[in-house]
C-alpha atoms as a PDB file:
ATOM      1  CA  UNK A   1      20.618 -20.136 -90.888  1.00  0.00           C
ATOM      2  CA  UNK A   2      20.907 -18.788 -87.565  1.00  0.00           C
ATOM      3  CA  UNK A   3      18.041 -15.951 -88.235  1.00  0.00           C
ATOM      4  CA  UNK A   4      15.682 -19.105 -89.723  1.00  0.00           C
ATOM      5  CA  UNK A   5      16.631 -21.219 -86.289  1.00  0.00           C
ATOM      6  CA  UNK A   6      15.597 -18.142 -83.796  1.00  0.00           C
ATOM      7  CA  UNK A   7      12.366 -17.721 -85.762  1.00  0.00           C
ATOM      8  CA  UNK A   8      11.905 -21.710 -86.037  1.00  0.00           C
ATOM      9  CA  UNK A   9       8.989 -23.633 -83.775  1.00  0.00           C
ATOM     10  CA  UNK A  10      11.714 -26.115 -83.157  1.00  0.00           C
ATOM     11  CA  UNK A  11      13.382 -23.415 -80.938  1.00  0.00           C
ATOM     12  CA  UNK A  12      10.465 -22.034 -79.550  1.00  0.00           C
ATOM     13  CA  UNK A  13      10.009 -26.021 -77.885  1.00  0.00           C
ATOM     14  CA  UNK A  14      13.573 -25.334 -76.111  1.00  0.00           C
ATOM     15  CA  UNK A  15      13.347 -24.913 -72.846  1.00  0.00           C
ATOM     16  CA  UNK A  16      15.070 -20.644 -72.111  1.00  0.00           C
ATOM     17  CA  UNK A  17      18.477 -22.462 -70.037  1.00  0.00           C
ATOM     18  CA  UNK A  18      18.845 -24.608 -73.027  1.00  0.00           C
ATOM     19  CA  UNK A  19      18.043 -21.506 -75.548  1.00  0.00           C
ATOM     20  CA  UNK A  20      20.698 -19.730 -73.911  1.00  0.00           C
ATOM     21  CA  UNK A  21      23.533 -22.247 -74.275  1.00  0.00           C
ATOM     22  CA  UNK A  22      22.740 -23.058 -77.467  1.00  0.00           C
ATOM     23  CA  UNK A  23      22.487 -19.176 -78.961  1.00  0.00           C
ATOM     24  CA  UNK A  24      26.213 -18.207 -77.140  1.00  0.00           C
ATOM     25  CA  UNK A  25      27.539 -21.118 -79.546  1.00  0.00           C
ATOM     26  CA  UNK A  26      25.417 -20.388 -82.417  1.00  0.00           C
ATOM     27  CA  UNK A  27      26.362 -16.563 -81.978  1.00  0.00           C
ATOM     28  CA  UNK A  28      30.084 -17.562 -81.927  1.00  0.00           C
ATOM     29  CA  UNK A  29      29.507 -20.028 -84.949  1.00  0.00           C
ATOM     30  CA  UNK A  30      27.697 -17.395 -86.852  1.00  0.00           C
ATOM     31  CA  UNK A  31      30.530 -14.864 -86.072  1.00  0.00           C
ATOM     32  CA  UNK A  32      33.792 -17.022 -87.630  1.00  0.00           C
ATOM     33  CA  UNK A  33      31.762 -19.063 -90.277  1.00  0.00           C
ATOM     34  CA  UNK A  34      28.616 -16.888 -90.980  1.00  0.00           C
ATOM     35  CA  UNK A  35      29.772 -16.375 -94.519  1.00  0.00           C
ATOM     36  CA  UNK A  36      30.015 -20.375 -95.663  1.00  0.00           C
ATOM     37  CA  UNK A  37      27.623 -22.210 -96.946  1.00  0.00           C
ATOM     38  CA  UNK A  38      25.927 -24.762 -94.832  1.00  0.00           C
ATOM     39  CA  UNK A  39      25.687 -27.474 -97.793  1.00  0.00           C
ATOM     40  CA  UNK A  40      29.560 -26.879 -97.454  1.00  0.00           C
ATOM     41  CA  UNK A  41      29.648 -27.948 -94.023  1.00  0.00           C
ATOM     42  CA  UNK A  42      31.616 -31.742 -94.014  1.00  0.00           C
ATOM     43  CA  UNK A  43      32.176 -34.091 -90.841  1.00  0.00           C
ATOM     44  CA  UNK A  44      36.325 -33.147 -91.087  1.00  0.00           C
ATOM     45  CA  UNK A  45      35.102 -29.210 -90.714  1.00  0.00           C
ATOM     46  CA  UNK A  46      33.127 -30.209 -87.923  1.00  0.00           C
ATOM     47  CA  UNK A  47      36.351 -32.170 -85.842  1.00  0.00           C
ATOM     48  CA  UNK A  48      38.696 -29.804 -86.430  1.00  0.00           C
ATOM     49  CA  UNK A  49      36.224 -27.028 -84.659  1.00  0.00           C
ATOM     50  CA  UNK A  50      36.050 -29.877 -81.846  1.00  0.00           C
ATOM     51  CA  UNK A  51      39.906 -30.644 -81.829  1.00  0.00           C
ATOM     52  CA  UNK A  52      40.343 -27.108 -80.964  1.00  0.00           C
ATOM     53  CA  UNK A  53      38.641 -27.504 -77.987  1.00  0.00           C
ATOM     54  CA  UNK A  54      40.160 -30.913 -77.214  1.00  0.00           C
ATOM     55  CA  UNK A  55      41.579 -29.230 -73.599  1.00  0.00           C
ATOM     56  CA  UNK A  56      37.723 -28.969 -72.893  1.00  0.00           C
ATOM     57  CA  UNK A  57      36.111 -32.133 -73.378  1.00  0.00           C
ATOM     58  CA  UNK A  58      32.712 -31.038 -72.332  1.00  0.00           C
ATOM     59  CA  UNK A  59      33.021 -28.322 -73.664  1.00  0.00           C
ATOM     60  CA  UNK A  60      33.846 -29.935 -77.321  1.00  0.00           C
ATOM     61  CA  UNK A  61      31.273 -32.741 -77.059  1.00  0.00           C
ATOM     62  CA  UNK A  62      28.174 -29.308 -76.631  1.00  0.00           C
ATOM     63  CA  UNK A  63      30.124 -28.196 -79.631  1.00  0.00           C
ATOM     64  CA  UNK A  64      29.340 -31.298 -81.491  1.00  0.00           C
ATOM     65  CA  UNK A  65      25.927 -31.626 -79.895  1.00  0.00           C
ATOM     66  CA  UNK A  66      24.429 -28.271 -80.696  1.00  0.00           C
ATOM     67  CA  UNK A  67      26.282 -28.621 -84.077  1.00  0.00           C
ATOM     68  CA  UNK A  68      24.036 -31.701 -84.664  1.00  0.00           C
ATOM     69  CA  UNK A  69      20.897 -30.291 -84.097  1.00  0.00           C
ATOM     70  CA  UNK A  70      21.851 -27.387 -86.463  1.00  0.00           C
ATOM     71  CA  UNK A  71      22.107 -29.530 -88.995  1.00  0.00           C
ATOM     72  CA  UNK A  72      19.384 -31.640 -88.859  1.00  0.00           C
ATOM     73  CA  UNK A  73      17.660 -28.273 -89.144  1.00  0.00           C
ATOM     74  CA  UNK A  74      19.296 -28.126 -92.449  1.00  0.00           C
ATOM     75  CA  UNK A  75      18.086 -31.503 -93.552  1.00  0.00           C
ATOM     76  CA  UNK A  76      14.676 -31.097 -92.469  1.00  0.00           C
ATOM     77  CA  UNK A  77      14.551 -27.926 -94.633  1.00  0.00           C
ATOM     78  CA  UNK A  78      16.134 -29.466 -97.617  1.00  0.00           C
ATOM     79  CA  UNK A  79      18.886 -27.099 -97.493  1.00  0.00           C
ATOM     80  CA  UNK A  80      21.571 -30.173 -97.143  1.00  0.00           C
ATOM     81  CA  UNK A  81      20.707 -34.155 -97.983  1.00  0.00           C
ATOM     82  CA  UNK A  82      23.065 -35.104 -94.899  1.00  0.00           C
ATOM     83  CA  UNK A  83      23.929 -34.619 -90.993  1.00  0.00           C
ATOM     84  CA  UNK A  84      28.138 -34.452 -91.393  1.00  0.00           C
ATOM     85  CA  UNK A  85      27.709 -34.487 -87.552  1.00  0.00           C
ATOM     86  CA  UNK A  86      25.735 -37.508 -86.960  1.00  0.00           C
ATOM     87  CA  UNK A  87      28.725 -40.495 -86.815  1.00  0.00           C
ATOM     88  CA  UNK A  88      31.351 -38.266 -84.659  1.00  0.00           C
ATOM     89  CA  UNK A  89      31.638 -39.864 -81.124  1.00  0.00           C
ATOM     90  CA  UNK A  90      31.935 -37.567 -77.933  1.00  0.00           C
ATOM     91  CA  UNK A  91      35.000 -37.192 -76.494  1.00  0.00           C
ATOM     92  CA  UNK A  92      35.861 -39.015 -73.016  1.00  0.00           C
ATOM     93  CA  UNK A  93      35.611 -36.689 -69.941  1.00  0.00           C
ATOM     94  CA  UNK A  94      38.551 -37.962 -67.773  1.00  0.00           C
ATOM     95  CA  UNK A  95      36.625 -36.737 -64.244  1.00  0.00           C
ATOM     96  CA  UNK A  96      34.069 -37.028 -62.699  1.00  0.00           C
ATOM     97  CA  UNK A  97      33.237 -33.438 -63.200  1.00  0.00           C
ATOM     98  CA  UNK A  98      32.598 -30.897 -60.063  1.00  0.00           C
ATOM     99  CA  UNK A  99      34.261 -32.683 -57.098  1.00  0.00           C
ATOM    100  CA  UNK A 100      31.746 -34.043 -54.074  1.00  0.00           C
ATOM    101  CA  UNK A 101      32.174 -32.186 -51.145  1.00  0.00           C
ATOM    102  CA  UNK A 102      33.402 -34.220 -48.120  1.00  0.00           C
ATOM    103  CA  UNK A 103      32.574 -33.939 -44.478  1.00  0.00           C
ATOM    104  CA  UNK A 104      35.680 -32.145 -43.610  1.00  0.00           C
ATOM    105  CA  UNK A 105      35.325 -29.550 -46.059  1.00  0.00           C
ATOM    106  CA  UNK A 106      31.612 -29.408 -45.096  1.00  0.00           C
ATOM    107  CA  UNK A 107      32.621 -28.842 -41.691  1.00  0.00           C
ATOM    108  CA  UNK A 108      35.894 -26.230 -42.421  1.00  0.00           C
ATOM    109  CA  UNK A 109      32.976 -24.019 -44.765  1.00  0.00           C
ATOM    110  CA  UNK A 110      30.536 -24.031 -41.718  1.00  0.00           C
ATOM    111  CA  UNK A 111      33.403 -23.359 -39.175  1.00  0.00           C
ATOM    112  CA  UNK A 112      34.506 -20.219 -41.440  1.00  0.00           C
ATOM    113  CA  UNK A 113      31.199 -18.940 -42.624  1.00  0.00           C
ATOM    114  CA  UNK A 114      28.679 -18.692 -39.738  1.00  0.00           C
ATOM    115  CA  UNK A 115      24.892 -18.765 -39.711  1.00  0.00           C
ATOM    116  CA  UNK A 116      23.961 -15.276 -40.800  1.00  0.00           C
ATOM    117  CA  UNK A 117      26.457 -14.316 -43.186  1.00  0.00           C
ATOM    118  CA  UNK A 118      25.258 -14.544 -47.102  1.00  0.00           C
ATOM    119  CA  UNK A 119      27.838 -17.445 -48.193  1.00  0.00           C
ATOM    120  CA  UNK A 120      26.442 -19.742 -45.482  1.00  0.00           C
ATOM    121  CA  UNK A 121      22.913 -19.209 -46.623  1.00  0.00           C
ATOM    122  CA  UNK A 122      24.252 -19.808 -49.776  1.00  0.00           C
ATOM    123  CA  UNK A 123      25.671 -22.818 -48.626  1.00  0.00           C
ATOM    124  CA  UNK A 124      22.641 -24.097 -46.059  1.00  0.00           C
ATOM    125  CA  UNK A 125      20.380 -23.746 -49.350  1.00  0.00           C
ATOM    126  CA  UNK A 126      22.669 -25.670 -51.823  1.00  0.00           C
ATOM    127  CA  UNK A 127      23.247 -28.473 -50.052  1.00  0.00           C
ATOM    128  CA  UNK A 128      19.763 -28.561 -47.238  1.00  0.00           C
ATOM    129  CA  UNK A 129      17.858 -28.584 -50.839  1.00  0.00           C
ATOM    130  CA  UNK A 130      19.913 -30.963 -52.804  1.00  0.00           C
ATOM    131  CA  UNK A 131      19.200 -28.356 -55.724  1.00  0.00           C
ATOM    132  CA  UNK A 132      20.902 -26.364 -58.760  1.00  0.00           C
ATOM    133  CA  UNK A 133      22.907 -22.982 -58.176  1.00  0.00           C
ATOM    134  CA  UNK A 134      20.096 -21.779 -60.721  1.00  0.00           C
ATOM    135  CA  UNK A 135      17.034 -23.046 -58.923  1.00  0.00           C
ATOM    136  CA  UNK A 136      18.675 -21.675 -55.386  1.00  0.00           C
ATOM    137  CA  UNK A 137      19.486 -18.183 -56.719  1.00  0.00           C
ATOM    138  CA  UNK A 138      15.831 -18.047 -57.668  1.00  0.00           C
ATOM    139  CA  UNK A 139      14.575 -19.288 -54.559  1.00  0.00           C
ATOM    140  CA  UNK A 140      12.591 -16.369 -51.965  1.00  0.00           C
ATOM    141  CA  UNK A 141       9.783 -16.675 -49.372  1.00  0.00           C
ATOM    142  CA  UNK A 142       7.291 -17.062 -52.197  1.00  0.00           C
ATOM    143  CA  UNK A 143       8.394 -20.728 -52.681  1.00  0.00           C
ATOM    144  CA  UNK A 144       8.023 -21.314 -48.792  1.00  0.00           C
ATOM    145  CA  UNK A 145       4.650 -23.081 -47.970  1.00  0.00           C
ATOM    146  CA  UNK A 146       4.543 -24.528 -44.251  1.00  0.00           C
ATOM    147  CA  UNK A 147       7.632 -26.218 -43.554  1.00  0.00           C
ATOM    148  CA  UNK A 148       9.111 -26.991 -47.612  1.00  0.00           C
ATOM    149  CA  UNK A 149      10.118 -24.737 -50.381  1.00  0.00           C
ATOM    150  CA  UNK A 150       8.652 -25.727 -53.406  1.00  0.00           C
ATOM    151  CA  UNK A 151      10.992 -25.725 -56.483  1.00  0.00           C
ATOM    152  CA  UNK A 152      10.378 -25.830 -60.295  1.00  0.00           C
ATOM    153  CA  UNK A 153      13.689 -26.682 -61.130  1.00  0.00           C
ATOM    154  CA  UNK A 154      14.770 -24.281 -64.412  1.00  0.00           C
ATOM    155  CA  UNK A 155      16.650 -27.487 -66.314  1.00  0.00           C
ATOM    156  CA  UNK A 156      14.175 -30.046 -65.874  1.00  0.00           C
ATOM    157  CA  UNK A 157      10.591 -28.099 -65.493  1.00  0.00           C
ATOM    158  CA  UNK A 158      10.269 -30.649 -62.679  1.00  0.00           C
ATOM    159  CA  UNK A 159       8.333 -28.964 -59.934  1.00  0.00           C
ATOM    160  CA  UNK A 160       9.261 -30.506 -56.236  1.00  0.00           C
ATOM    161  CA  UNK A 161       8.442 -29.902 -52.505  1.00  0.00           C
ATOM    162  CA  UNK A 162      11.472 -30.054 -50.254  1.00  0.00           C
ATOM    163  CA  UNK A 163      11.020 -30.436 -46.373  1.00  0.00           C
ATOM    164  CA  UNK A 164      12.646 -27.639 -45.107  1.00  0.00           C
ATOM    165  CA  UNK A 165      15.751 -28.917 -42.554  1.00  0.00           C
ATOM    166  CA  UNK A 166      16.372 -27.359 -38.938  1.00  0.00           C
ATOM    167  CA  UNK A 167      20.092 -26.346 -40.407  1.00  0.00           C
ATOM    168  CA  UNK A 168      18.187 -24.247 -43.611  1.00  0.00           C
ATOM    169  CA  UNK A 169      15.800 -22.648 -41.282  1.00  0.00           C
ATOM    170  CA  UNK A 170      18.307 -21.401 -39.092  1.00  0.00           C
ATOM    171  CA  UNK A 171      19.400 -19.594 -41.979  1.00  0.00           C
ATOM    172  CA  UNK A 172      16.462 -18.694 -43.378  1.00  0.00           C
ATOM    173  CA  UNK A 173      15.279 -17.029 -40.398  1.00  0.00           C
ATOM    174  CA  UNK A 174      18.057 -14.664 -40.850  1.00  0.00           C
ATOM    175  CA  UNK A 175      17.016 -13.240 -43.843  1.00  0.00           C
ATOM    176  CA  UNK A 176      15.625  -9.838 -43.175  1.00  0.00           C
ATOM    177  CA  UNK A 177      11.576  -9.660 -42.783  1.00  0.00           C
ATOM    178  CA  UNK A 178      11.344  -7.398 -46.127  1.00  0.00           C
ATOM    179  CA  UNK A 179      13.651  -9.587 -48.647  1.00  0.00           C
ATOM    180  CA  UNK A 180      11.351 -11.416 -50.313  1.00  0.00           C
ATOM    181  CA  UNK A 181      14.753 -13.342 -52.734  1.00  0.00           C
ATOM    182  CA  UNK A 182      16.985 -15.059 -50.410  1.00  0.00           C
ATOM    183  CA  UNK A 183      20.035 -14.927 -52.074  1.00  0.00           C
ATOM    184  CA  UNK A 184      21.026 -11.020 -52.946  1.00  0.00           C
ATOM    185  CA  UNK A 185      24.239  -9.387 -53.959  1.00  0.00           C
ATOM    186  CA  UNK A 186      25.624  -6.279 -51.959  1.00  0.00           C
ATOM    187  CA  UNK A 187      23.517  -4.105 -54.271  1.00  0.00           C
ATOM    188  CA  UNK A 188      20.631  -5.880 -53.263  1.00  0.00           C
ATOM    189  CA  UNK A 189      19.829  -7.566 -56.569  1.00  0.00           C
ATOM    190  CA  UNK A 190      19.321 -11.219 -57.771  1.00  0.00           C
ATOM    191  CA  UNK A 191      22.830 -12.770 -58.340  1.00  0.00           C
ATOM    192  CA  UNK A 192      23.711 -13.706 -62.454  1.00  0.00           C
ATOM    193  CA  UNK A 193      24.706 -17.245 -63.165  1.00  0.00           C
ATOM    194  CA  UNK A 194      27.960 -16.492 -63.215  1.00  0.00           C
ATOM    195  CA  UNK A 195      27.893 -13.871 -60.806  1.00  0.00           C
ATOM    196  CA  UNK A 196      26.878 -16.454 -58.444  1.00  0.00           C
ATOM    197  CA  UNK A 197      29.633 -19.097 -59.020  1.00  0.00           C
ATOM    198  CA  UNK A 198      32.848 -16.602 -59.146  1.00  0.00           C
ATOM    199  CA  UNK A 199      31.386 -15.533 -55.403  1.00  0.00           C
ATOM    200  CA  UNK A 200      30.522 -18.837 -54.075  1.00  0.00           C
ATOM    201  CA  UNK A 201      33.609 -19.797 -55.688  1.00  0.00           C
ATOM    202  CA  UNK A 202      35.562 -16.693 -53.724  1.00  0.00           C
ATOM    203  CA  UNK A 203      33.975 -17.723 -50.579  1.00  0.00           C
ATOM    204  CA  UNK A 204      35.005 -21.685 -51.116  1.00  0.00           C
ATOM    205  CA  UNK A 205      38.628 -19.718 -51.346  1.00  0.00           C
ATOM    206  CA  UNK A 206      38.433 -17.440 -48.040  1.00  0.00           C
ATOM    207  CA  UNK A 207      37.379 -21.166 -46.117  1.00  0.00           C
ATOM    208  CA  UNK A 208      40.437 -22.598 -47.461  1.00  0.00           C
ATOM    209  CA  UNK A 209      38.777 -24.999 -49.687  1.00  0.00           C
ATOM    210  CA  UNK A 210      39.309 -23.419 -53.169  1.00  0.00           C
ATOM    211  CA  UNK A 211      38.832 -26.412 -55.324  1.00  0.00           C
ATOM    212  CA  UNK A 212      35.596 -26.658 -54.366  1.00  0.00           C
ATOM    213  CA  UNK A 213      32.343 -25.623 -56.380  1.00  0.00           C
ATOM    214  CA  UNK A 214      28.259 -24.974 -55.493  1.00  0.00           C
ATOM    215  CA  UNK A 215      27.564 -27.491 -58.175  1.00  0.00           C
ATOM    216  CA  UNK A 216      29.776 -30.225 -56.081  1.00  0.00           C
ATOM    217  CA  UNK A 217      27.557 -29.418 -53.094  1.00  0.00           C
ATOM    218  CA  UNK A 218      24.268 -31.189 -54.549  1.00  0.00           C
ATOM    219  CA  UNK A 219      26.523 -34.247 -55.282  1.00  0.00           C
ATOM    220  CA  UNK A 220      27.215 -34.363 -51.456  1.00  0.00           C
ATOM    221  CA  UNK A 221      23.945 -33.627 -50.738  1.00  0.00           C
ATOM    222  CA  UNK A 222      23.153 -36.756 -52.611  1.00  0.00           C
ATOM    223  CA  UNK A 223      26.264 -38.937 -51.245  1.00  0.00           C
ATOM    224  CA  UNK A 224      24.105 -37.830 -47.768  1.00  0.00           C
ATOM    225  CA  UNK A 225      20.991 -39.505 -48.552  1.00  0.00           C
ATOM    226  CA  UNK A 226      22.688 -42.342 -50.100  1.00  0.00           C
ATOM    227  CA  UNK A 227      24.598 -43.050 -46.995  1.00  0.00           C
ATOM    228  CA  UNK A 228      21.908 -42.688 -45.148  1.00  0.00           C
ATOM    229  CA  UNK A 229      20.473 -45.596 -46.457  1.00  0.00           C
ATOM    230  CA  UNK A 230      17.487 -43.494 -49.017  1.00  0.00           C
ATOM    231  CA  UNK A 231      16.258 -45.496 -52.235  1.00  0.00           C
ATOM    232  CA  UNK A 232      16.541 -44.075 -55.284  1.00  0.00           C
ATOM    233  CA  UNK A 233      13.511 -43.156 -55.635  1.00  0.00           C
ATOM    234  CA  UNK A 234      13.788 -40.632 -52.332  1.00  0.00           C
ATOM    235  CA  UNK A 235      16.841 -39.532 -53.509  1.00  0.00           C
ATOM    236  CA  UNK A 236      15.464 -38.411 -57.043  1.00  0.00           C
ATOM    237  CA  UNK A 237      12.626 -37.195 -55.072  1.00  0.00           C
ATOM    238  CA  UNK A 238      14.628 -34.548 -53.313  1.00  0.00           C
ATOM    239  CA  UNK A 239      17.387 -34.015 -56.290  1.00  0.00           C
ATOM    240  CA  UNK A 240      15.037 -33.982 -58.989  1.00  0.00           C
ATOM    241  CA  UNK A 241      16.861 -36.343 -61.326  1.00  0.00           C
ATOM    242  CA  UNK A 242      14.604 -38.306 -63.653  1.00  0.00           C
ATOM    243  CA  UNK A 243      16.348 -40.930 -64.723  1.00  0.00           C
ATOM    244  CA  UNK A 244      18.791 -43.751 -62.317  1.00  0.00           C
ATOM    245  CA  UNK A 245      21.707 -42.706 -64.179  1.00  0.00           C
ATOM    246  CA  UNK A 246      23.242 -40.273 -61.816  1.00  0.00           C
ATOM    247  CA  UNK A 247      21.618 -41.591 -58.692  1.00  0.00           C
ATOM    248  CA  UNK A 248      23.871 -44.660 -59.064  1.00  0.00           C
ATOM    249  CA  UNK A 249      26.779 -43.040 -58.511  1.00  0.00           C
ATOM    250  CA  UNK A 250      25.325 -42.763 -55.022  1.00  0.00           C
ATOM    251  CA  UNK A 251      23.833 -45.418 -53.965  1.00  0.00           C
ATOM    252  CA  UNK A 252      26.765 -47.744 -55.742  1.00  0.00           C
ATOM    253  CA  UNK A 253      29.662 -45.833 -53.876  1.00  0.00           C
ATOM    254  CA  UNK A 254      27.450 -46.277 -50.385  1.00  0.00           C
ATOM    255  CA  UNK A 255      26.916 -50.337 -51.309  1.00  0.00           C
ATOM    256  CA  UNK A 256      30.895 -50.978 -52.532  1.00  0.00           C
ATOM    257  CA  UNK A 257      31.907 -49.593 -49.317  1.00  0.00           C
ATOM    258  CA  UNK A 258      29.329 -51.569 -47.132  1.00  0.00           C
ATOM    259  CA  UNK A 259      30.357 -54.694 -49.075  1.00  0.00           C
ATOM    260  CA  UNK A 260      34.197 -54.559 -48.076  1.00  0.00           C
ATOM    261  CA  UNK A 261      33.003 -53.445 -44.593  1.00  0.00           C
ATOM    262  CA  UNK A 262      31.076 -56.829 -44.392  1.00  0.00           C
ATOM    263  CA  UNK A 263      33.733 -58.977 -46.481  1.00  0.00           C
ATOM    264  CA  UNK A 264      36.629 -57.837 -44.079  1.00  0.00           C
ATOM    265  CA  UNK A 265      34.295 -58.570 -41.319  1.00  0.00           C
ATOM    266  CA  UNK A 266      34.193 -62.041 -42.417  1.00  0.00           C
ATOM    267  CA  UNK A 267      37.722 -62.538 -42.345  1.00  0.00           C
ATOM    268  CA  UNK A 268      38.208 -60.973 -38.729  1.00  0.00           C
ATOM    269  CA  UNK A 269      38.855 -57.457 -39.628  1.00  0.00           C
ATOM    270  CA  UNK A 270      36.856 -54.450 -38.557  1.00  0.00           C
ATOM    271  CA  UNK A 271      33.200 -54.533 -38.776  1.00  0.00           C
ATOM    272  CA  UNK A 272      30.499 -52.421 -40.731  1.00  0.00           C
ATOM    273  CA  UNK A 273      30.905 -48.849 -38.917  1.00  0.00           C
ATOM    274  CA  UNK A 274      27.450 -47.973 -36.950  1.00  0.00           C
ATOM    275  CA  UNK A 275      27.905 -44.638 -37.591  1.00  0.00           C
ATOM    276  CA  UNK A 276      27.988 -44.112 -41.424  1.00  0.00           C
ATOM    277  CA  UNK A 277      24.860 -43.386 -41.465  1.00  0.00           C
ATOM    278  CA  UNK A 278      25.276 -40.136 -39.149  1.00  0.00           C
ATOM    279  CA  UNK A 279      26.350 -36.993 -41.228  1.00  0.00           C
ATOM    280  CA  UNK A 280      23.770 -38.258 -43.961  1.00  0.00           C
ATOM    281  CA  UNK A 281      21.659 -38.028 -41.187  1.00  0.00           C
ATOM    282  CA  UNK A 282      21.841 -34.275 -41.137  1.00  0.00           C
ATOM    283  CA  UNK A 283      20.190 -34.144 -44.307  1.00  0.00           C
ATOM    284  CA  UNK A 284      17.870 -37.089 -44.476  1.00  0.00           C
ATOM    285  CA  UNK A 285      16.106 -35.953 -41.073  1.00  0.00           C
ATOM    286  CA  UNK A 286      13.722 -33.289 -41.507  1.00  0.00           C
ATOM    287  CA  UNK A 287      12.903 -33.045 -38.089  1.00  0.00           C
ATOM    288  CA  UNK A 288      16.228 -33.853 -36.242  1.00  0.00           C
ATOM    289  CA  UNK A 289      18.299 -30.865 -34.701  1.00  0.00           C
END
């Protein structure tokens, strides 16, 4: 089945990130069960693979997922009547997933990593460009026209033109005059996915914030321009998200807490802080210092 799916014009549609996630499980699917027969295949099968994996929600739930597509694979090619995959519900994810940086770690990263070191380029590009780690690793002075780097983000396809902030350029302009990719390891090579996140991940650890991740830094990127008072529409402008789903989170976290602000105003407590606005400011200013 897997040989028939690789060759298939239904895979040839998926976009490479997604080909690539799907083949590793595929590949490990093919390894323990490539000798059963897929009209074998029954919905218990299929949660007991995803109870293993219980300790990994997400992890289970792509499982399931990519499982799902598989087999209606099958049943489009007659090779099974049903989709044993099709009534099993996802498991719940108990976090929110890669924790938003705050301010303070924002500031103990900056304090520790200085403007012309590699892990606060890394850092100026992640969260000055609200984008993926995938999209930054990729990102060189080929994407730079004028004063924005233009991005066509690898998940999405969608193609965007980020104003380039005073804080990124200071880093930028650090980048030797014959690097063309921003981002390079010690061998002077494009970092790997993963790569990428172990030494981000290292350099979270050396700053004395080791629970934090690149992935979290687009989230506070985000939190930024919601604070700063940005629609959703400008913020999925910079980020890149097509649908309101995520952007919520934002812009719902930034109107709870100037709701209780006003409602304890009304009762005689403190009033609606003037300066909320002011680290979101960093990012939402293009041509601030």
């Amino acid at each position: 089945m897997a040989i028939a799916i690789y060759g298939s014009a239904e895979w040839k549609q998926l976009r490479k990130p997604t080909q690539t996630t799907y083949r590793g499980i595929i590949e490990r699917l093919r390894t323990e069960y490539g000798g059963q027969p897929v009209r074998g295949l029954q919905t218990q099968h299929i949660l007991k693979m995803r109870d293993r994996k219980a300790g990994f929600p997400t992890a289970a739930n792509k499982l399931v997922k990519i499982m799902r597509w598989m087999l209606a694979f099958a049943v489009a090619r007659q090779w099974r009547v049903d989709n044993p995959a099709t009534g099993i519900s996802p498991l719940k994810i108990p976090s929110g997933g890669f924790p938003v940086w705050n301010e303070a770690d924002i500031a103990k990263f900056e304090e520790h990593w200085p403007v012309g070191s590699r892990e606060r380029l890394a850092f100026d590009l992640l969260l000055y460009t609200a984008q993926r780690s995938g999209d930054v690793r990729q990102m060189g002075r080929q994407h730079v026209q004028g004063r924005a780097i233009l991005v066509q983000q690898e998940k999405t396809e969608a193609c965007l033109e980020i104003p380039i902030h005073p804080r990124l350029k200071a880093s930028l302009d650090t980048v030797p005059a014959g690097q063309m990719l921003f981002l390079v390891t010690q061998s002077q090579v494009g970092f790997t996915a993963g790569g990428f996140g172990n030494w981000f991940r290292g350099a979270c650890r050396q700053a004395g914030i080791p629970d934090r991740s690149a992935h979290g830094l687009r989230k506070s990127a985000a939190t930024r321009l919601a604070d700063a008072g940005c629609t959703e529409a400008q913020i999925k402008a910079v980020t890149g998200h097509q649908t309101s789903k995520e952007v919520e989170r934002y812009t719902k976290a930034r109107d709870q807490r100037l709701l209780a602000q006003d409602a304890f105003a009304m009762i005689g407590g403190t009033q609606r802080e003037q300066t909320l606005a002011n680290p979101a400011g960093k990012l939402a200013k293009s041509n601030g210092n």
